[in-house]
Protein backbone atom coordinates (compact mmCIF):
# COMPACT_ATOMS: atom_id res chain seq x y z
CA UNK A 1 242.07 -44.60 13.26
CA UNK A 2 241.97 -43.02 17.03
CA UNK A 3 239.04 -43.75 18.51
CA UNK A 4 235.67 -41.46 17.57
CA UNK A 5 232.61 -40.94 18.53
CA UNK A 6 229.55 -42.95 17.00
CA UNK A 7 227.63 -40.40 15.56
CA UNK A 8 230.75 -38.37 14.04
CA UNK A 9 230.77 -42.05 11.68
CA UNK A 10 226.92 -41.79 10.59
CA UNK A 11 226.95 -38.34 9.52
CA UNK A 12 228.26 -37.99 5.31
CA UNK A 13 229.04 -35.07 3.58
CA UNK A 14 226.96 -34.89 0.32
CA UNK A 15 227.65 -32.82 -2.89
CA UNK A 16 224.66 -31.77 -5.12
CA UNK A 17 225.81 -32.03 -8.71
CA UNK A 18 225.31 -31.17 -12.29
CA UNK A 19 226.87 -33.65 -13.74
CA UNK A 20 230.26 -33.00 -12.74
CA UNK A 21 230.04 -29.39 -11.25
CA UNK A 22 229.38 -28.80 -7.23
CA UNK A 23 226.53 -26.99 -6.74
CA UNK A 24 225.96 -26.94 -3.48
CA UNK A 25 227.33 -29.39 0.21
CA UNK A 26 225.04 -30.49 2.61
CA UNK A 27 224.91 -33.14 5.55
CA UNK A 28 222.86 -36.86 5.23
CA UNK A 29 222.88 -39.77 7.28
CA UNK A 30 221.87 -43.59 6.59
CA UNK A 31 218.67 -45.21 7.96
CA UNK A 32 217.27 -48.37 7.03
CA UNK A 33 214.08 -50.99 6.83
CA UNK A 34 214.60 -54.10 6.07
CA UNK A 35 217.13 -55.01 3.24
CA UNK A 36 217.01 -52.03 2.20
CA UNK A 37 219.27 -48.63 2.72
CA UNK A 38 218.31 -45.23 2.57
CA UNK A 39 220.22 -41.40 2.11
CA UNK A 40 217.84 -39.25 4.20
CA UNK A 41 218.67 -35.37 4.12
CA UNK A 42 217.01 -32.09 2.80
CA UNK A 43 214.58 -32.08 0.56
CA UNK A 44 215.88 -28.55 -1.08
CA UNK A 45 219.14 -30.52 -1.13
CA UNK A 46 218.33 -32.31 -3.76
CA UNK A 47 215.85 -30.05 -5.36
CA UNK A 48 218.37 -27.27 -5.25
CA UNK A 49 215.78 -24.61 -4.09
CA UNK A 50 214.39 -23.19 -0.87
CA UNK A 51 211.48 -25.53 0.01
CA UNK A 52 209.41 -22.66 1.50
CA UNK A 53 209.05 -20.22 -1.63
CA UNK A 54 210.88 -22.57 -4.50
CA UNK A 55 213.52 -20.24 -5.19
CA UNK A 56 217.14 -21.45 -6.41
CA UNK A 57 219.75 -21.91 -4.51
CA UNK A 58 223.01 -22.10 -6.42
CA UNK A 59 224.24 -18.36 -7.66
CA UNK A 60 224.53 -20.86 -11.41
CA UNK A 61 220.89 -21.18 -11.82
CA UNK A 62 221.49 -24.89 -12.06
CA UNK A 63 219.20 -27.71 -10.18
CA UNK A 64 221.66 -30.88 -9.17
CA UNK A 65 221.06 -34.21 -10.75
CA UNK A 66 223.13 -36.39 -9.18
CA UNK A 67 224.36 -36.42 -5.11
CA UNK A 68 228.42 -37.58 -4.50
CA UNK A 69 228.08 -39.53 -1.33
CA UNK A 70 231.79 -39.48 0.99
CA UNK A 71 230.87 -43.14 2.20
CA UNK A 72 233.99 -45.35 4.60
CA UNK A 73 235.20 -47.70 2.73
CA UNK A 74 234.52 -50.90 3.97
CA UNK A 75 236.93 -52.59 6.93
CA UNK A 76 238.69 -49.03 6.42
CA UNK A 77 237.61 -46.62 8.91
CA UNK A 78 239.27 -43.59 8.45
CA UNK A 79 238.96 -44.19 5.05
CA UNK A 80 236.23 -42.21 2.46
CA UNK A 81 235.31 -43.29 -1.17
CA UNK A 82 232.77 -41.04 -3.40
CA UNK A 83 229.57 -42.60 -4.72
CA UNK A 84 227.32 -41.16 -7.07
CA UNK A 85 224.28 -41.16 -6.90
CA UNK A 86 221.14 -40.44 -9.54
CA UNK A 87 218.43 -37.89 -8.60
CA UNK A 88 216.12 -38.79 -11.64
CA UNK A 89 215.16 -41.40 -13.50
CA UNK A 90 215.59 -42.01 -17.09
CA UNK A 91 212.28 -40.85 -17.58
CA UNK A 92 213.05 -37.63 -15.60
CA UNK A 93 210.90 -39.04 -12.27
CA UNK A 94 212.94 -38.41 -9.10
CA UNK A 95 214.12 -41.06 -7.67
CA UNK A 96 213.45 -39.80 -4.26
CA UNK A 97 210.61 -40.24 -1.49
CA UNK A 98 208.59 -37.41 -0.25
CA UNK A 99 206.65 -37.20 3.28
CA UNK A 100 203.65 -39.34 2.29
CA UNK A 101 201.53 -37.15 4.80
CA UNK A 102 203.08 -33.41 4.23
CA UNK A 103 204.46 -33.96 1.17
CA UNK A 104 206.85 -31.27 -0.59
CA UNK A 105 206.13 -28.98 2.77
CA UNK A 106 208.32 -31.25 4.55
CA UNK A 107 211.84 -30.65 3.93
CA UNK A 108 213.08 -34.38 4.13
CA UNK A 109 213.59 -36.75 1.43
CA UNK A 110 214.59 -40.61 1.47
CA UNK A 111 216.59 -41.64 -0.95
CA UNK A 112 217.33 -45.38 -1.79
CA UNK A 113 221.01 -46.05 -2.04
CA UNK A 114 221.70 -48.64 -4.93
CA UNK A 115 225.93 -47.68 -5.33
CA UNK A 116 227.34 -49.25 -1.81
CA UNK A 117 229.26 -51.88 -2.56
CA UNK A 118 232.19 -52.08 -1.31
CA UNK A 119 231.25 -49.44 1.74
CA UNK A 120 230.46 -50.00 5.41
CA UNK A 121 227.23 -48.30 6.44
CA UNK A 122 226.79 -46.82 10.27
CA UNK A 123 223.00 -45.91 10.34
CA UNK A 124 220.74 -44.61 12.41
CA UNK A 125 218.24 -46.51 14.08
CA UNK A 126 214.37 -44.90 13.91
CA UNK A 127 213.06 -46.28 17.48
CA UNK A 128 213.78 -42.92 19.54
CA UNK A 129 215.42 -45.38 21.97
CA UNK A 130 216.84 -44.49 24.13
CA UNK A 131 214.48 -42.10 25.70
CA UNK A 132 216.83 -39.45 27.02
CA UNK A 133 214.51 -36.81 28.37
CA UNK A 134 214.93 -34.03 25.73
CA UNK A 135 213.45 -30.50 27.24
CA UNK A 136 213.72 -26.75 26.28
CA UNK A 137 217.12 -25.56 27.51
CA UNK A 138 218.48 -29.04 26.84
CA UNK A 139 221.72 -29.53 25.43
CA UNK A 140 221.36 -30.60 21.72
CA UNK A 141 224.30 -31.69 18.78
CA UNK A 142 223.87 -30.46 14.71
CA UNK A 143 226.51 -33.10 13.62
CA UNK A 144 227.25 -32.21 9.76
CA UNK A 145 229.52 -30.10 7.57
CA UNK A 146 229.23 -26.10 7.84
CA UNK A 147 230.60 -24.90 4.51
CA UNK A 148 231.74 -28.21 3.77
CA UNK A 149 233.99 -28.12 6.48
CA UNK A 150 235.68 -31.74 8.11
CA UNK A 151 237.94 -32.84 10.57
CA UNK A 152 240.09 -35.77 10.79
CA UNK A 153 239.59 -36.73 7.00
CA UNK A 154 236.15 -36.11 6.39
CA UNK A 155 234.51 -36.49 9.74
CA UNK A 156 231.47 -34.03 10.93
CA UNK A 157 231.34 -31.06 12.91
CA UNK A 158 229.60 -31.42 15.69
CA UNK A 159 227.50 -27.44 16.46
CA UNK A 160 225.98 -27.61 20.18
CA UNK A 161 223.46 -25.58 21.00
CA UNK A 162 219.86 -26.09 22.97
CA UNK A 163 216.15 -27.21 22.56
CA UNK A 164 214.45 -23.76 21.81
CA UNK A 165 210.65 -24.80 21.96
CA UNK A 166 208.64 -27.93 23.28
CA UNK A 167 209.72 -30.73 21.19
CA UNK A 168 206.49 -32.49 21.10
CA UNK A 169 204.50 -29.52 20.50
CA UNK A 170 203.91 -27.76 17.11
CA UNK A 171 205.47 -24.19 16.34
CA UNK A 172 203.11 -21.19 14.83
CA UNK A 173 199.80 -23.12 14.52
CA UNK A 174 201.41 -25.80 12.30
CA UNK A 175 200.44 -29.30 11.62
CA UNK A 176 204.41 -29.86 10.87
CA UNK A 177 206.18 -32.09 13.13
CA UNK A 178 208.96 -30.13 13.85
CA UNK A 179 210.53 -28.10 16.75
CA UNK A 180 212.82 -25.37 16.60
CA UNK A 181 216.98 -25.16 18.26
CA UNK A 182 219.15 -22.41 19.29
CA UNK A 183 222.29 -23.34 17.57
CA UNK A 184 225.27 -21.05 15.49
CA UNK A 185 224.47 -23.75 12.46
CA UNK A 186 225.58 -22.40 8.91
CA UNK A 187 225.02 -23.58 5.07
CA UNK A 188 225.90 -27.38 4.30
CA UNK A 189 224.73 -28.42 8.05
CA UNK A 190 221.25 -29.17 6.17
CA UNK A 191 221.25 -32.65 6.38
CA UNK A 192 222.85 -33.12 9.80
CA UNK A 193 221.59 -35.33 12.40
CA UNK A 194 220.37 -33.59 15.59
CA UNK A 195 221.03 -35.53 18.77
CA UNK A 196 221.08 -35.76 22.71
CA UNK A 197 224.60 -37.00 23.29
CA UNK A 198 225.60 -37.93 26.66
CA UNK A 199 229.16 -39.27 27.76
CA UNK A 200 227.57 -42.06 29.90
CA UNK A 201 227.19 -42.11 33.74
CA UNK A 202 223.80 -40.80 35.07
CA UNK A 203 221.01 -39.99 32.59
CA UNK A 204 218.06 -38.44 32.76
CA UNK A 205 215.13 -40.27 30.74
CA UNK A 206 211.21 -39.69 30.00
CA UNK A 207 208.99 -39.95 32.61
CA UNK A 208 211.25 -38.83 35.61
CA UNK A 209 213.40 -41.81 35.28
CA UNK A 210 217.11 -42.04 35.38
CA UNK A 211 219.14 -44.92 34.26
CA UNK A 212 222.82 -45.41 34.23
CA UNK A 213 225.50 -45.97 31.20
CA UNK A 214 228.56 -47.51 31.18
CA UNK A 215 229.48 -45.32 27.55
CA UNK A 216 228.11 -42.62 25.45
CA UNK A 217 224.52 -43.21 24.96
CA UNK A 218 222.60 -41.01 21.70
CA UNK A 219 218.91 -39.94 20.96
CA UNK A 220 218.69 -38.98 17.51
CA UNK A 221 215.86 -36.38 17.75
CA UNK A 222 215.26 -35.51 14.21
CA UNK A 223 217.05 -34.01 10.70
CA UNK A 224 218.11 -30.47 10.24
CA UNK A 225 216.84 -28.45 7.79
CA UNK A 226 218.12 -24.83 9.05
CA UNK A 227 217.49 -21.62 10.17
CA UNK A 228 213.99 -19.86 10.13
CA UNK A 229 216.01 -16.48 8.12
CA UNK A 230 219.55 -15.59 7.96
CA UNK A 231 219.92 -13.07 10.96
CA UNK A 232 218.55 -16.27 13.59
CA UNK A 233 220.19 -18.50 14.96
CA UNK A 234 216.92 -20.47 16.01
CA UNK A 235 217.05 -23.46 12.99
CA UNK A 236 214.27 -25.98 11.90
CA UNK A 237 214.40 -29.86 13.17
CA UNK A 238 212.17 -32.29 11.42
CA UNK A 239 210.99 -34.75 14.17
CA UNK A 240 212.52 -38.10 14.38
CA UNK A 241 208.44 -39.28 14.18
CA UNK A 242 208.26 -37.78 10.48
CA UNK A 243 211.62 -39.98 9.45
CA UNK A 244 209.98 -42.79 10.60
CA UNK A 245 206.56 -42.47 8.64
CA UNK A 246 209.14 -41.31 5.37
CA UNK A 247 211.05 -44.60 5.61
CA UNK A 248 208.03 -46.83 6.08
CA UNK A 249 206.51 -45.46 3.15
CA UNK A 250 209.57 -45.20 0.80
CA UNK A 251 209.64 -49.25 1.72
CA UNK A 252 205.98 -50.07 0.62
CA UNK A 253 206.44 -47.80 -2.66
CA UNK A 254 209.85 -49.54 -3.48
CA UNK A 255 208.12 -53.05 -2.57
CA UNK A 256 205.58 -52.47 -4.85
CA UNK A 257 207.89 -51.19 -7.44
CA UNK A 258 210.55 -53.42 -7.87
CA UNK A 259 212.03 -56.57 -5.44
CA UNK A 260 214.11 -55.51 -3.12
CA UNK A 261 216.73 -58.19 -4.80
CA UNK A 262 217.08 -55.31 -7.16
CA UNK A 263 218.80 -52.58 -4.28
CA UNK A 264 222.22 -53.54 -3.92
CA UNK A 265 223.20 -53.38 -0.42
CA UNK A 266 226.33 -55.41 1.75
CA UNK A 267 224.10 -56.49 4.70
């Protein structure tokens, strides 16, 4: 396979299911703690209904209970294989993580991945390192699949578009960690990763530093969870700060719950 960029490898295209009927496509990407491997993406993804007023989604009335995963096959890049996955347990008890702190207002979920064997995983790291300086009217990337769309097989899309308010500071009086982008995003890009991508060279960083890169260097800022109503192009990020608190948390709870020797995983 030609040579790609990193983050157009992290980024998986995700089909909510009823059984065997596509519901709805949407965007997730990989993080991890420890031994363990996690889907993270939209919480009305797999709910299949609007997170602000609980509405559904899909015109079928249906909810999904299972997500297909479009993982690379391992030592084949360039290669996809579908995984299921199950939303619910037997006993009808999701099997995904809320925010332990916001809860069902935060539109992110984590969802343990048990079905990768046999699949190579490219995931995100949670530090916010490095610390490219990340300002409004800063160049931004929604890397995911707009109407299920893919390139190349079933690589991402990558939508640019700009920081539209203070990334560190709330939005309308909320406690929500999340800051809002002007970006032409569309349905399915909920999911997506939102980065600063740079091609290498000089970069600005935090603080009034620069530093030099000999490659492409990422930030990933946060998930995407899209736009505040249908005639705006200004879209919803979930800070990179409430990923980190959703992992950590998912990790204790499955810790607690079950060993970890129990998540099957190819690290």
């Amino acid at each position: 396979m030609p040579a790609v960029q990193l983050p157009s490898v992290k980024s998986l295209l995700c089909e909510m299911r009823f059984g065997d009927r596509i519901l709805s496509t949407g965007t997730g990407f990989v993080v991890r703690n420890g031994a363990t491997a996690f889907l993270l993406t939209n919480r009305h993804n797999v709910t299949g209904r609007r997170n602000d007023s609980g509405e559904l989604l899909s015109k079928t009335g249906g909810v999904p209970d299972n997500i297909v995963i479009h993982h690379h096959v391992s030592g084949r890049l360039g290669v996809w294989e579908a995984r299921q996955e199950p939303l619910f347990a037997l006993d009808g008890a999701p099997l995904w993580r809320e925010h332990p702190l916001h809860g069902r207002r935060a539109d992110v979920v984590a969802l343990p991945l048990k079905n990768i064997e046999g699949v190579d995983l490219y995931p995100y790291e949670l530090t916010d390192e490095p610390r490219i300086a990340v300002a409004p009217g800063d160049i931004v990337s929604v890397v995911g699949f707009p109407f299920g769309m893919s390139t190349g097989g079933m690589l991402p899309i990558w939508a640019t578009g700009f920081v539209a308010s203070e990334p560190q500071v709330g939005v309308n009086a909320s406690d929500l960690p999340i800051f809002y982008i002007d970006c032409r995003s569309r349905q399915g890009q909920s999911g997506s990763a939102v980065i600063a991508h740079r091609s290498g060279g000089m970069v600005a960083l935090e603080g009034g530093n620069s530093a030099v890169f000999d490659g492409p260097v990422t930030r990933l800022l946060g998930i995407y969870s899209g736009r505040v109503n249908a005639e705006s192009d200004i879209g919803i990020v979930w800070r990179t700060s409430a990923l980190h608190g959703l992992v950590e948390d998912t990790t204790n709870f499955l810790t607690k719950s079950f060993p970890l020797s129990a998540i099957k995983t190819n690290w």
